[in-house]
Protein backbone atom coordinates (compact mmCIF):
# COMPACT_ATOMS: atom_id res chain seq x y z
CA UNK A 1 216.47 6.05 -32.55
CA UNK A 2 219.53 4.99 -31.02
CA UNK A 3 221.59 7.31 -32.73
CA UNK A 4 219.02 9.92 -31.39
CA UNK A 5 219.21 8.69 -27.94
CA UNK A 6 223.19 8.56 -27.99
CA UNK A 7 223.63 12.09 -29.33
CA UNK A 8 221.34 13.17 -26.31
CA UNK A 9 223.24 11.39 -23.36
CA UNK A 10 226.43 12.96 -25.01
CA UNK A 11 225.13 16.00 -24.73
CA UNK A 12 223.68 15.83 -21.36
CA UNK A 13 226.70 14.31 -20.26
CA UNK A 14 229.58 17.33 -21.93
CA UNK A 15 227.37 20.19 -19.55
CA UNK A 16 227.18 17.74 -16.42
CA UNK A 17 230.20 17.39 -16.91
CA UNK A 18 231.57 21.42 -17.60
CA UNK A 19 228.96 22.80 -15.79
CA UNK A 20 231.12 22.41 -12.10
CA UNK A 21 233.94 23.82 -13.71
CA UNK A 22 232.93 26.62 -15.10
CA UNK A 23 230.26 28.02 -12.70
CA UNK A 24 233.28 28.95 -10.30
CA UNK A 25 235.28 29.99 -13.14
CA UNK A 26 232.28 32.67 -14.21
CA UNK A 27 231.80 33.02 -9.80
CA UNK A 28 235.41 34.58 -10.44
CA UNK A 29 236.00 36.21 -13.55
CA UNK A 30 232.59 37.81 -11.50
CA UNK A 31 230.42 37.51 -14.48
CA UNK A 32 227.97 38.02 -12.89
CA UNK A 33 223.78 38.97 -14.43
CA UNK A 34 222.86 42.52 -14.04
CA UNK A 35 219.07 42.35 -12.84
CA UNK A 36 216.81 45.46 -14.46
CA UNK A 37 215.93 47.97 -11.93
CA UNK A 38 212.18 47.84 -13.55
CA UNK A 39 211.78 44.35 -13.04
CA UNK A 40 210.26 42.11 -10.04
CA UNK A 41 211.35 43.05 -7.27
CA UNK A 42 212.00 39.03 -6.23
CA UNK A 43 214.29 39.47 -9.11
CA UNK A 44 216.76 41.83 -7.68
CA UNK A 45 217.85 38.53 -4.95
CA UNK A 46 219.47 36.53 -8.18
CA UNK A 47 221.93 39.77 -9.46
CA UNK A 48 225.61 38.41 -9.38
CA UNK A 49 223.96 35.00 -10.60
CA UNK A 50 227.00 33.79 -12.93
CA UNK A 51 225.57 34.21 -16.10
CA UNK A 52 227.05 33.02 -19.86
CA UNK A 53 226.60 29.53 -18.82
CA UNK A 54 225.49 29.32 -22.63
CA UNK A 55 229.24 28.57 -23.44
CA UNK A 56 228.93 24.76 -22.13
CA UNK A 57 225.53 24.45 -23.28
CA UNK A 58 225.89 25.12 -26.61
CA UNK A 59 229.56 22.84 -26.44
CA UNK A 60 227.30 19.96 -25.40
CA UNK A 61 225.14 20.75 -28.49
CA UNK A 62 228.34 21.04 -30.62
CA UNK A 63 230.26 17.71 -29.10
CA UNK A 64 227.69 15.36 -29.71
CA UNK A 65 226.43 17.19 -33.01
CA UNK A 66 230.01 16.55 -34.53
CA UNK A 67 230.59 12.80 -32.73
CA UNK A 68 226.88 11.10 -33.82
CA UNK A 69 225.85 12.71 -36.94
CA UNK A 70 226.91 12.10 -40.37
CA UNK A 71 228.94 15.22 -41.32
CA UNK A 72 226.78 16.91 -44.51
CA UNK A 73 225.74 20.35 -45.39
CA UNK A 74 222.47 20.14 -43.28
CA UNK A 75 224.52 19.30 -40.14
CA UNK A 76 227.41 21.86 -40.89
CA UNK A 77 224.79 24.69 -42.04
CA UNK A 78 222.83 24.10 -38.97
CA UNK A 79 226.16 23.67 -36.61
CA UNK A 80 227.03 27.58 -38.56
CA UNK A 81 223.34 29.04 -37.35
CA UNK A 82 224.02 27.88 -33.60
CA UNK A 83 227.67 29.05 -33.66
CA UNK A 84 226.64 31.93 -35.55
CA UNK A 85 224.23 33.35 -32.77
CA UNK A 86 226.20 31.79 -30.08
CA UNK A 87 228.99 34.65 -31.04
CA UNK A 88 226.52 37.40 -31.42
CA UNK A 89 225.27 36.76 -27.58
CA UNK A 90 228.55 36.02 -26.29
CA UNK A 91 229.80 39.46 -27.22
CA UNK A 92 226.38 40.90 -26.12
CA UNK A 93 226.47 39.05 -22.74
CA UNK A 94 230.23 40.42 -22.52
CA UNK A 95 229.77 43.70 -22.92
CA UNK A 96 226.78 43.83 -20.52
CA UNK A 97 229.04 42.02 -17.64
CA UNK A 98 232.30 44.64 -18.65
CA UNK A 99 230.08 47.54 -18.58
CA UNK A 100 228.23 45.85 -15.61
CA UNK A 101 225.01 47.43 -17.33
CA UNK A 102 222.17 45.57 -19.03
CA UNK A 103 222.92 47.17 -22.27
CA UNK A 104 224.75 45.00 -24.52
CA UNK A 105 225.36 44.69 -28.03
CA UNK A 106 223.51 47.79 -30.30
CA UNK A 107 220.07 45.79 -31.90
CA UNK A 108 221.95 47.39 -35.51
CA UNK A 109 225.11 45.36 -34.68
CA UNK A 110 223.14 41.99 -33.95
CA UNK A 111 220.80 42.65 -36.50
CA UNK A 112 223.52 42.79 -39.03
CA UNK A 113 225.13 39.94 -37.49
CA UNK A 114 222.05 38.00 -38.01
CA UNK A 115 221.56 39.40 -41.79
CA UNK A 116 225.36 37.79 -42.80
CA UNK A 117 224.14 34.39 -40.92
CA UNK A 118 221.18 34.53 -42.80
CA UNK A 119 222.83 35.52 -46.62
CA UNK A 120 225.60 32.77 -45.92
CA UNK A 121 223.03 30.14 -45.35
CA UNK A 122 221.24 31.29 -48.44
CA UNK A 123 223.95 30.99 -50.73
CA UNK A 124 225.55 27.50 -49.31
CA UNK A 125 221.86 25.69 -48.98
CA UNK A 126 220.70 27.06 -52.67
CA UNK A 127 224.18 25.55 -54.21
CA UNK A 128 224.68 22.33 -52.27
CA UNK A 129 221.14 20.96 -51.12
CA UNK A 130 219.10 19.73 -53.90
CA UNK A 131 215.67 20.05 -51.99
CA UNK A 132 216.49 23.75 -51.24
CA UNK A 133 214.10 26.22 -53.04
CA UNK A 134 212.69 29.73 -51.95
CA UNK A 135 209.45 27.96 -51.57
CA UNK A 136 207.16 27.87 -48.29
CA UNK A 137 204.99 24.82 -47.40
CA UNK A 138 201.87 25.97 -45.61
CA UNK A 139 200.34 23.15 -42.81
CA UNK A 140 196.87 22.17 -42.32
CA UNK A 141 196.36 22.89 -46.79
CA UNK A 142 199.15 20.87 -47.76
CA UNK A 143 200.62 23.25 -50.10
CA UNK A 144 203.59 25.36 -51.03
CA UNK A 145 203.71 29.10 -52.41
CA UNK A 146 207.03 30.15 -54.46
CA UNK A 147 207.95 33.05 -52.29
CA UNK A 148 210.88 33.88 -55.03
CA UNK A 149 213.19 36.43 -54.53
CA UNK A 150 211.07 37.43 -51.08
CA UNK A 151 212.33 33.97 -49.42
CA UNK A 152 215.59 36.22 -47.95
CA UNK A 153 213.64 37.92 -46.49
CA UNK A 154 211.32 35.67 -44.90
CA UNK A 155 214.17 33.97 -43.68
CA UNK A 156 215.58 36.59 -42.13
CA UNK A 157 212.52 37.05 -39.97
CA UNK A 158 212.01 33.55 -38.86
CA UNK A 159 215.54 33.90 -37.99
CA UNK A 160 215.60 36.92 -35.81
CA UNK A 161 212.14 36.71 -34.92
CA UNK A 162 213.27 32.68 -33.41
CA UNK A 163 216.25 34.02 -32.13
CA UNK A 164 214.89 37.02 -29.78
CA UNK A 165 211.86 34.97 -29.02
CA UNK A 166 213.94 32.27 -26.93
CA UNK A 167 215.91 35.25 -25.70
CA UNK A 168 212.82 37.12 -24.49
CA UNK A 169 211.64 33.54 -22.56
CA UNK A 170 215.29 33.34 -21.08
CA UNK A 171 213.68 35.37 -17.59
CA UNK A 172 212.39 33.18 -15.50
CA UNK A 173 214.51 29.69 -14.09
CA UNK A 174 214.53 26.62 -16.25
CA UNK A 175 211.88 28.46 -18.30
CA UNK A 176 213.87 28.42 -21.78
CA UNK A 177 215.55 25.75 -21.53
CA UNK A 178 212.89 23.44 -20.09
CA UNK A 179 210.55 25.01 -23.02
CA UNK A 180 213.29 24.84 -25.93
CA UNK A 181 214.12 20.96 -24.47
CA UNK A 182 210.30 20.37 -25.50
CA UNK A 183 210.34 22.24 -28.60
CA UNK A 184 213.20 20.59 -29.80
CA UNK A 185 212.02 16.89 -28.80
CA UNK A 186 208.81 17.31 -31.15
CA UNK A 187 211.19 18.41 -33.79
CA UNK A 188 213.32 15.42 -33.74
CA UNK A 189 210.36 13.63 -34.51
CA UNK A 190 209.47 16.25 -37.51
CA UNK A 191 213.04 16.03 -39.12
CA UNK A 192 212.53 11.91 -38.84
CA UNK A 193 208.91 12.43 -40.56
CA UNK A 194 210.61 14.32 -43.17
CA UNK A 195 212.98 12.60 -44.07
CA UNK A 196 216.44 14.49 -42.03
CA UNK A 197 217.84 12.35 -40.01
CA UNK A 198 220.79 14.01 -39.30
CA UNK A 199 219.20 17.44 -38.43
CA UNK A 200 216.83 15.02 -35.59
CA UNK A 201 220.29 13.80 -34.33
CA UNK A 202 221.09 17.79 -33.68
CA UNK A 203 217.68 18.23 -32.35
CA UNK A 204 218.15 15.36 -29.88
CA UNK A 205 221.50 16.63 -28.75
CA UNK A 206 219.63 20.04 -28.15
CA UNK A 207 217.40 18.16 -26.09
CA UNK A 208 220.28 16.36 -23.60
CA UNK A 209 222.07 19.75 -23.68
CA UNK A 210 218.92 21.75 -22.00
CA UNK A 211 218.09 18.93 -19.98
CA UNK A 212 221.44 18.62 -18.25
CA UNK A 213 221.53 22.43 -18.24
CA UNK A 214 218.19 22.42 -15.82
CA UNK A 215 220.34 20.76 -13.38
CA UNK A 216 222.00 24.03 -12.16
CA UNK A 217 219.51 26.24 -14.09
CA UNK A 218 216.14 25.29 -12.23
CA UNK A 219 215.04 27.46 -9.08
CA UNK A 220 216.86 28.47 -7.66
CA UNK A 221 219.34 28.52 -10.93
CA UNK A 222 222.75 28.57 -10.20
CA UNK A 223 223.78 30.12 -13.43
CA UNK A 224 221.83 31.52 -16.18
CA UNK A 225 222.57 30.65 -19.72
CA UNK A 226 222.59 34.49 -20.84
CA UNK A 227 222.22 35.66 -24.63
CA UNK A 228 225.24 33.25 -25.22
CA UNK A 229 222.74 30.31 -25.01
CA UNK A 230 219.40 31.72 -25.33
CA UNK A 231 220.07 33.76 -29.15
CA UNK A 232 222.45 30.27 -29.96
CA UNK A 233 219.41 28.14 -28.83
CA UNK A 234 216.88 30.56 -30.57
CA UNK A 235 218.92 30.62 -33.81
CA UNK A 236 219.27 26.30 -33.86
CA UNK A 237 215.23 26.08 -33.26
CA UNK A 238 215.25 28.30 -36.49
CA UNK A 239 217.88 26.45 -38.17
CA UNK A 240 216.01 23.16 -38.42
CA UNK A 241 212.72 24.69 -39.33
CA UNK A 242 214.23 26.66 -42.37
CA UNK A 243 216.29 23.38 -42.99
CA UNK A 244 213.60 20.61 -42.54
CA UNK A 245 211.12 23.20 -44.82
CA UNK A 246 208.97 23.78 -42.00
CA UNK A 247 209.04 27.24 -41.18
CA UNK A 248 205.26 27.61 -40.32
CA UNK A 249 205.11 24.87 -38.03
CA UNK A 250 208.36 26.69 -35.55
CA UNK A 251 205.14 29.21 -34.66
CA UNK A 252 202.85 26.35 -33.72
CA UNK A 253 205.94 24.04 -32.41
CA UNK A 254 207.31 27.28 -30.31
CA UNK A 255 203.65 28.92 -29.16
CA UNK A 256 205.20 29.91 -26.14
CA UNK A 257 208.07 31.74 -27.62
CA UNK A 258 205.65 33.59 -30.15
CA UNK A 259 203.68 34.34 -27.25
CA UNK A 260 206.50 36.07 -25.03
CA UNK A 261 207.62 38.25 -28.28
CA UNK A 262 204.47 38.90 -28.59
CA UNK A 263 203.66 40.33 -25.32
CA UNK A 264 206.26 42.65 -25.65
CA UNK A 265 205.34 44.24 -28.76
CA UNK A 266 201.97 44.85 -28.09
CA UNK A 267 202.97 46.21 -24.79
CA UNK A 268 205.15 48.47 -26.51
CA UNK A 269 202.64 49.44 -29.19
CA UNK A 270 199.67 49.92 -26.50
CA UNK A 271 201.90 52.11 -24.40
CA UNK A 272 203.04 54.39 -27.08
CA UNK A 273 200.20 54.89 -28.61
CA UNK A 274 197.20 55.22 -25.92
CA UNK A 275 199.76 55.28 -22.78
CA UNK A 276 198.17 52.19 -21.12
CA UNK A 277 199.69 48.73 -20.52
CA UNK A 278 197.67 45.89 -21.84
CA UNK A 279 200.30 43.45 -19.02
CA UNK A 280 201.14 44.25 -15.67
CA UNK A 281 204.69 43.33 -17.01
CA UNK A 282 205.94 41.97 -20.62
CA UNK A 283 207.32 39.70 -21.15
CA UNK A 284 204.27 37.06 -20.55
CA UNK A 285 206.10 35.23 -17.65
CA UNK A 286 206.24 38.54 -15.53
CA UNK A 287 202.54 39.49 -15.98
CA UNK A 288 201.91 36.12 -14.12
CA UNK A 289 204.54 36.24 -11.59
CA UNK A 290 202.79 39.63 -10.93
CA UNK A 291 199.73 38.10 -10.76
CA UNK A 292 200.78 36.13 -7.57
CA UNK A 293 201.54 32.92 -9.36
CA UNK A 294 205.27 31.86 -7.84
CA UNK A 295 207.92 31.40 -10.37
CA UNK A 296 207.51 27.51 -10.81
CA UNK A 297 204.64 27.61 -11.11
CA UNK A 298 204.49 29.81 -14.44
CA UNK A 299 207.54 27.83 -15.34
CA UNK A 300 205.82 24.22 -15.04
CA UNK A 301 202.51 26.23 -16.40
CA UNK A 302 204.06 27.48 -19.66
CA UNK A 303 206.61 24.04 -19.85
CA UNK A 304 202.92 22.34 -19.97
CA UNK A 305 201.30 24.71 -23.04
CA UNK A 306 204.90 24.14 -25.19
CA UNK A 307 204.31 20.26 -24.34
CA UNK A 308 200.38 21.09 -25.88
CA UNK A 309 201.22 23.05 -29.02
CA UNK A 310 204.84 20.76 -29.88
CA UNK A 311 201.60 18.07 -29.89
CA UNK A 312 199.77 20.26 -32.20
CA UNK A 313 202.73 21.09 -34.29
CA UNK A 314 203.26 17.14 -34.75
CA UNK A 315 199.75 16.94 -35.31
CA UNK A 316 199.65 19.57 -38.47
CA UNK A 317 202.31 17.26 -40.59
């Protein structure tokens, strides 16, 4: 517990710390978030908001990582996942403030991205982790199916489908973070129920990174983490559920997160197919914001469900 609890000050402490320098330093390099025309229209006020402020989130993550935890192949495997996606946002968050467009990096190009991630951690886990098997434990029955050769690619799914489901709750202030600093408590406690200590000491540090980041990124946020912290932070919530051989439970764990990607697709489905929206706006958070809630309150709303179902998810081992 200490360890746990020294990992997160750390952590806390590296993005309190970087955080004042390099807001001004993104206020002047004008990296600045490009606000969708299509979006709420309360929206439009935060475009210029310095944006990428993933970089000193995911250092605080990556500083105490390194200084509290024993260095093995879970650590370093789950340190390559969060560095992994941290590039493939970074480069899609720079291209969107170059271009000064909200069109980033191609879905092909971060989808292959995500594919070499995924085919690295494969091959390193399989030959250095003894407990590492294409095998998938299913909750509440207490059993495990041999998925075989079809465990790529059901890694590969929980890995993009984590990773754009933190990105797609990165759109309203503090929402993300405040939701992944939840998710990422209750897994602490999972990786300590399970025997991976060292993967609960990066879960902890997760925790004191996105808590020190709410300090500038509650409402009104004074930078936004961009895909440089939400696909990083997406791709580490993955990482220790593929890691800790609970893949199910990130679903349960991350209900809110399912829920946004979710929204989105079956908007997108509904409207191709019969031309109606099923939301006034996808994802989730804007169909309430719509719906005359203010933008804490859907933020301390869904914070309060990912508190519920982490309590579930803890409840299922």
């Amino acid at each position: 517990m200490e360890k746990l609890l020294t990992a997160g000050a750390i952590a806390a402490v590296v993005v309190l710390l970087l955080a004042p320098i390099c807001i001004p330093i993104l206020h002047r390099l004008k990296f600045g978030q490009s606000i969708r025309a299509e979006g709420p229209k309360s929206h439009q006020a935060k475009s210029g908001t310095p944006t990428m402020g993933g970089i000193f989130l995911i250092a605080g993550i990556v500083a105490a990582t390194l200084f509290v935890a024993e260095w093995n192949v879970e650590i370093f495997l789950a340190l390559f996942i969060l560095i992994g996606h941290f590039i493939l946002g970074f480069v899609d968050d720079y291209l969107k403030v170059v271009r000064k467009h909200n069109q980033g990096l191609l879905a092909r190009y971060k989808l292959a991205g995500q594919i070499l991630i995924v085919i690295i951690t494969t091959f390193v886990a399989s030959e250095l982790l003894i407990d590492f098997s294409p095998t998938i434990w299913l909750p509440v029955i207490n059993t495990t199916i041999d998925a075989g050769k079809l465990y790529l690619l059901f890694m590969l799914i929980v890995m993009v489908g984590a990773s754009n489901a933190v990105n797609l709750t990165d759109g309203l202030d503090g929402l993300a973070s405040g939701c992944m600093a939840i998710a990422a408590s209750c897994y602490a406690v999972i990786c300590l129920l399970t025997g991976h200590d060292e993967l609960a000491i990066f879960c902890a540090a997760t925790v004191g990174a996105c808590i020190g980041f709410l300090k500038f990124n509650f409402h009104p946020a004074k930078v936004f983490m961009g895909d440089t912290g939400s696909l990083a932070l997406g791709g580490a919530f993955a990482a220790v559920g593929i890691l800790s051989r609970t893949e199910i439970l990130l679903a349960v764990v991350g209900f809110v997160f399912v829920c946004e990607a979710l929204s989105v697709i079956l908007q997108v489905i509904s409207f191709q197919t019969t031309g109606k929206r099923i939301f006034r706006m996808s994802p989730l958070h804007h169909h309430f914001e719509l719906g005359g809630w203010s933008e804490v309150k859907v933020v301390f709303v869904f914070w309060t469900v990912g508190l519920i179902f982490g309590v579930i998810g803890l409840s299922l081992l």
